[in-house]
Protein backbone atom coordinates (compact mmCIF):
# COMPACT_ATOMS: atom_id res chain seq x y z
CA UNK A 1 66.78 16.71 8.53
CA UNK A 2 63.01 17.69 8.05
CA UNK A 3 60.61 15.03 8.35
CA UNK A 4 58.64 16.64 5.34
CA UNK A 5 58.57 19.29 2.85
CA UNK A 6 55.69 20.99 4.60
CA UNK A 7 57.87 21.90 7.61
CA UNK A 8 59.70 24.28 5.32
CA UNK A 9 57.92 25.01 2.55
CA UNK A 10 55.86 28.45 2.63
CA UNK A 11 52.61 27.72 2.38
CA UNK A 12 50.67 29.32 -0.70
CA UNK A 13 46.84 29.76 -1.60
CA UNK A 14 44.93 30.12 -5.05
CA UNK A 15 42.58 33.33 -4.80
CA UNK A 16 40.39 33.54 -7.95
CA UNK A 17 38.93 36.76 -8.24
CA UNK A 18 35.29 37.67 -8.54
CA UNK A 19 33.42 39.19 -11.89
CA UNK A 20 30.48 41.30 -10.51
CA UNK A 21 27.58 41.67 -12.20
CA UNK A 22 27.30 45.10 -13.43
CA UNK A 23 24.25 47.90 -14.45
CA UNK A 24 24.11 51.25 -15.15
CA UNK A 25 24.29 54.12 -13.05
CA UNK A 26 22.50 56.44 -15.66
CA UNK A 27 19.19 56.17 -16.78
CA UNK A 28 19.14 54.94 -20.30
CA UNK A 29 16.52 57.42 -22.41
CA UNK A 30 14.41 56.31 -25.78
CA UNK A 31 11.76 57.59 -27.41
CA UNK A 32 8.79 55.68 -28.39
CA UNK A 33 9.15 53.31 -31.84
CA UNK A 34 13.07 53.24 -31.15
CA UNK A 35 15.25 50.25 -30.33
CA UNK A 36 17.37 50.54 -27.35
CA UNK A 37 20.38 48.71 -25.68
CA UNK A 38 20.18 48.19 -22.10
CA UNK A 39 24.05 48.08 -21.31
CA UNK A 40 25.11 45.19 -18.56
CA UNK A 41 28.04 42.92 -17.73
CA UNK A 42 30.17 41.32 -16.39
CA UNK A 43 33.82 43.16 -14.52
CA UNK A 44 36.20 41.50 -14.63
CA UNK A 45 34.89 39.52 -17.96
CA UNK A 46 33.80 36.65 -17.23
CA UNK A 47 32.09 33.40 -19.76
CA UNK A 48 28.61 33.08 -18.95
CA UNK A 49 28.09 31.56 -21.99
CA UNK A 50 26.98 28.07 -19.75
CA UNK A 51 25.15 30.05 -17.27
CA UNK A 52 21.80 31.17 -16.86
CA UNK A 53 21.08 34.85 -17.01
CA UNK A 54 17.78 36.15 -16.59
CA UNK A 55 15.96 40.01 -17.88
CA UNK A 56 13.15 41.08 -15.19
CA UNK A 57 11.06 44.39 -15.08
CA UNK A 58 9.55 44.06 -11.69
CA UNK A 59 8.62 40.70 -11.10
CA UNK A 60 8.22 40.30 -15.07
CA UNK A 61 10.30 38.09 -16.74
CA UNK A 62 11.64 40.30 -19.78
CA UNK A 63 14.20 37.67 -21.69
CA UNK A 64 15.83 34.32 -20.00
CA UNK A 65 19.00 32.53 -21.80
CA UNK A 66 19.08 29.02 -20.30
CA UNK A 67 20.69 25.98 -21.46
CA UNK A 68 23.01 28.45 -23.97
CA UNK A 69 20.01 29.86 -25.98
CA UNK A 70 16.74 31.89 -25.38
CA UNK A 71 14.24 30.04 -23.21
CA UNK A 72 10.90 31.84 -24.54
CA UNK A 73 8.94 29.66 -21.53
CA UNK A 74 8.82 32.18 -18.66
CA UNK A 75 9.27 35.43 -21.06
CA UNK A 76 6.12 37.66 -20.69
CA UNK A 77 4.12 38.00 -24.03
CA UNK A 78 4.71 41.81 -24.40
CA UNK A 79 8.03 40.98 -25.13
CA UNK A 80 7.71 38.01 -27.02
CA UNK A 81 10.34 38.72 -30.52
CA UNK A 82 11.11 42.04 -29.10
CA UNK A 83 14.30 41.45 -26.87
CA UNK A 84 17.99 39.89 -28.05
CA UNK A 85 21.08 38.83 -26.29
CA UNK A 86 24.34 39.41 -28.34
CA UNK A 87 25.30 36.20 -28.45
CA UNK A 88 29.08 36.41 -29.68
CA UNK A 89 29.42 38.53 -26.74
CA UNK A 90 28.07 36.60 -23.99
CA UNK A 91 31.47 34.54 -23.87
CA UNK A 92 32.90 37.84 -23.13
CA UNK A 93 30.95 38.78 -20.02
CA UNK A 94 28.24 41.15 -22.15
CA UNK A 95 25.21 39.94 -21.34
CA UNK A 96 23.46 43.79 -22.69
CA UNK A 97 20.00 43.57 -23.42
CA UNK A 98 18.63 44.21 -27.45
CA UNK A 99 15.16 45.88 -26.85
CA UNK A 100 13.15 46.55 -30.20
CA UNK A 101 10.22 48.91 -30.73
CA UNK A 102 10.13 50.46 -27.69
CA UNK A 103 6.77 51.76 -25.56
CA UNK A 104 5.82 53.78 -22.99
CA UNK A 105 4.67 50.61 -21.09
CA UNK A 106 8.21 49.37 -21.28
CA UNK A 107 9.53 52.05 -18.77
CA UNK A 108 10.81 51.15 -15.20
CA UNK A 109 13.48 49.76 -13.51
CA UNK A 110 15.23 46.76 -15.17
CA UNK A 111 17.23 43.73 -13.39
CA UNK A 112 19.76 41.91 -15.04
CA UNK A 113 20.24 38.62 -13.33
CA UNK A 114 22.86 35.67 -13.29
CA UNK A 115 21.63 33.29 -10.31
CA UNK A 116 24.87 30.90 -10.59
CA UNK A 117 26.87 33.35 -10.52
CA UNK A 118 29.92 32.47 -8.03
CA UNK A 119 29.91 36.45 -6.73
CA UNK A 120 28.48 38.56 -3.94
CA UNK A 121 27.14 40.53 -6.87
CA UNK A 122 24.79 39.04 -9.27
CA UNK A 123 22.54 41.63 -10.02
CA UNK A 124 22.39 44.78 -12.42
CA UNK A 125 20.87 47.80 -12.46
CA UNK A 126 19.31 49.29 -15.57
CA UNK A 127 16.53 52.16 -15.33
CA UNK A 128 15.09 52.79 -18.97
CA UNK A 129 13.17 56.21 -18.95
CA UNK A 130 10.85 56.51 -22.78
CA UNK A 131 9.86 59.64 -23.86
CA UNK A 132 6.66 60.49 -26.54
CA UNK A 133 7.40 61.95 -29.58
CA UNK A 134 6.14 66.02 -30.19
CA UNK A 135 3.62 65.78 -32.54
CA UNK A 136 4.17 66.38 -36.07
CA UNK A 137 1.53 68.12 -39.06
CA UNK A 138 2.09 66.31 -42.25
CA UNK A 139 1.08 68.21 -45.10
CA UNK A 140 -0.52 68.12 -49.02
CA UNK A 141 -1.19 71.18 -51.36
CA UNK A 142 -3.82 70.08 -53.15
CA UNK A 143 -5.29 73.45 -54.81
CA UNK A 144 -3.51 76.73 -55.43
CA UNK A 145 -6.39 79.58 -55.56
CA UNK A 146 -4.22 83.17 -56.43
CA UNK A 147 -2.42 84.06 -53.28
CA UNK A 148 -4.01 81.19 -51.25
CA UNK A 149 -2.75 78.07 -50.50
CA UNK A 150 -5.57 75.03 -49.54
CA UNK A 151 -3.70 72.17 -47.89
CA UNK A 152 -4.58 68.71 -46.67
CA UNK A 153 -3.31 68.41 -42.90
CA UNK A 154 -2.96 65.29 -41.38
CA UNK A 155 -1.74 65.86 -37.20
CA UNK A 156 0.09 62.42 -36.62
CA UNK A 157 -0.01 61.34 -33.33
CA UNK A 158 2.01 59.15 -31.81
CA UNK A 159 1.09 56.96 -29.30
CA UNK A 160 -0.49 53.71 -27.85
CA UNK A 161 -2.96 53.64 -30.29
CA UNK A 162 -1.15 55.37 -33.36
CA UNK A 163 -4.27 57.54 -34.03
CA UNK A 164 -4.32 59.76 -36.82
CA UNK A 165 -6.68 62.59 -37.26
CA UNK A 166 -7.22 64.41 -40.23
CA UNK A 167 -8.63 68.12 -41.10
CA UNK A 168 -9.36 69.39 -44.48
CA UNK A 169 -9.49 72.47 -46.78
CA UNK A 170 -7.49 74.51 -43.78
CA UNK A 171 -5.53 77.78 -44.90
CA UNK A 172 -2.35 78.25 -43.42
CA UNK A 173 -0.69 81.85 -43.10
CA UNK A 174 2.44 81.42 -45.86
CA UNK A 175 5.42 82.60 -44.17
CA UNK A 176 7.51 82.09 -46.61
CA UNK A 177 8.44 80.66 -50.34
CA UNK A 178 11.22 79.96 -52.36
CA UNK A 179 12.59 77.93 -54.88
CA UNK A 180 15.43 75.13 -54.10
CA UNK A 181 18.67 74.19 -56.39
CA UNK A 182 16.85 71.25 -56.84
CA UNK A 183 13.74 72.94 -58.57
CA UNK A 184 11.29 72.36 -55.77
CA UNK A 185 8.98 75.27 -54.17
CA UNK A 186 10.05 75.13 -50.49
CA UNK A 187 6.60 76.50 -49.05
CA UNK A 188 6.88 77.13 -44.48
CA UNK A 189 3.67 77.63 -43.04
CA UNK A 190 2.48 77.47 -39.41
CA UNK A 191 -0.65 76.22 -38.15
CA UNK A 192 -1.29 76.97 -34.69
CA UNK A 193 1.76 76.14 -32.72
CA UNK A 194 2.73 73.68 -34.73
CA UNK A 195 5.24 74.08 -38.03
CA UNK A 196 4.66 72.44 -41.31
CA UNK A 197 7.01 72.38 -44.48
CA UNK A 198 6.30 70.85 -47.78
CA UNK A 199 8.36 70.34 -51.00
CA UNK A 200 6.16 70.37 -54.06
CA UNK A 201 7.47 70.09 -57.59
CA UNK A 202 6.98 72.08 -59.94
């Protein structure tokens, strides 16, 4: 007769697995003015809703969820009301970045961090690469003279500054004109290298 169950018992263990932290391989694109997602979590799912997860460009610190809400302390004031954590998700192991109004400044190599994480991996990946929008002619007739058309051109340019400059009384070479189902005077016109179309009632 055994002395104890542990003499012929097999002996069992617990193994928990580990959720790794996880990036992206791809470079997530944007263009200027846009809001962008910058896609990380956690595989297998895991609640990190107690945790503390931390948003760094570089040694900037880009969003930080402490103490289960945003911790605005450490976050660098060129993101200040800029960047969101989906909250309903976090429970779920998403801890994906909301980035509004994006800039060129804000391009580089992101690192999504959970420091209490019980893993070998607690870091993600994330490059974000923002592109400039072309620049675009927005035009005005503002006097018809015969067979000539005078237009107001404004060349919108956007960037850091959002500059606008603005030339008047140019004439355009009139490619082509025609009338819409909706009554309008479609009028294409090129300027340069740059294309301009305008819709003016008539």
């Amino acid at each position: 007769i055994p002395t104890s169950y542990s003499s012929w018992l097999p002996s069992c263990s617990l193994v928990l697995q580990e959720s790794d932290v996880i990036g992206s391989d791809e470079p997530v694109k944007a263009n200027v003015g846009e809001d962008v997602i910058l896609p990380c979590h956690l595989e297998p799912p895991f609640n990190v809703s107690t945790l503390t997860v931390e948003w760094r460009r570089n040694k900037t610190y880009v969003h930080v969820y402490r103490s289960m809400k945003h911790d605005p302390n450490q976050q660098n004031s060129h993101f200040i009301n800029r960047t969101y954590l989906f909250c309903d998700e976090i429970g779920k192991g998403n801890i994906s970045l909301l980035l509004r109004n994006v800039s060129k400044e804000d391009e580089g190599l992101y690192i999504c961090y959970v420091p209490k994480l019980h893993s070998q991996v607690r870091k993600g990946n994330i490059t974000l690469k923002v592109a400039s929008p072309t620049n675009r002619l927005v035009g005005e007739v503002v006097r018809d003279k015969g067979m000539s058309l005078i237009l107001l051109l404004k060349l919108r340019l956007t960037n850091l500054s959002n500059t606008m400059t603005t030339f008047n009384n140019l004439i355009p070479t009139v490619h082509t004109s025609r009338r819409s189902r909706c009554g309008k005077l479609m009028i294409e016109c090129c300027f340069g290298s740059l294309w301009l179309k305008k819709n003016k009632e008539t």
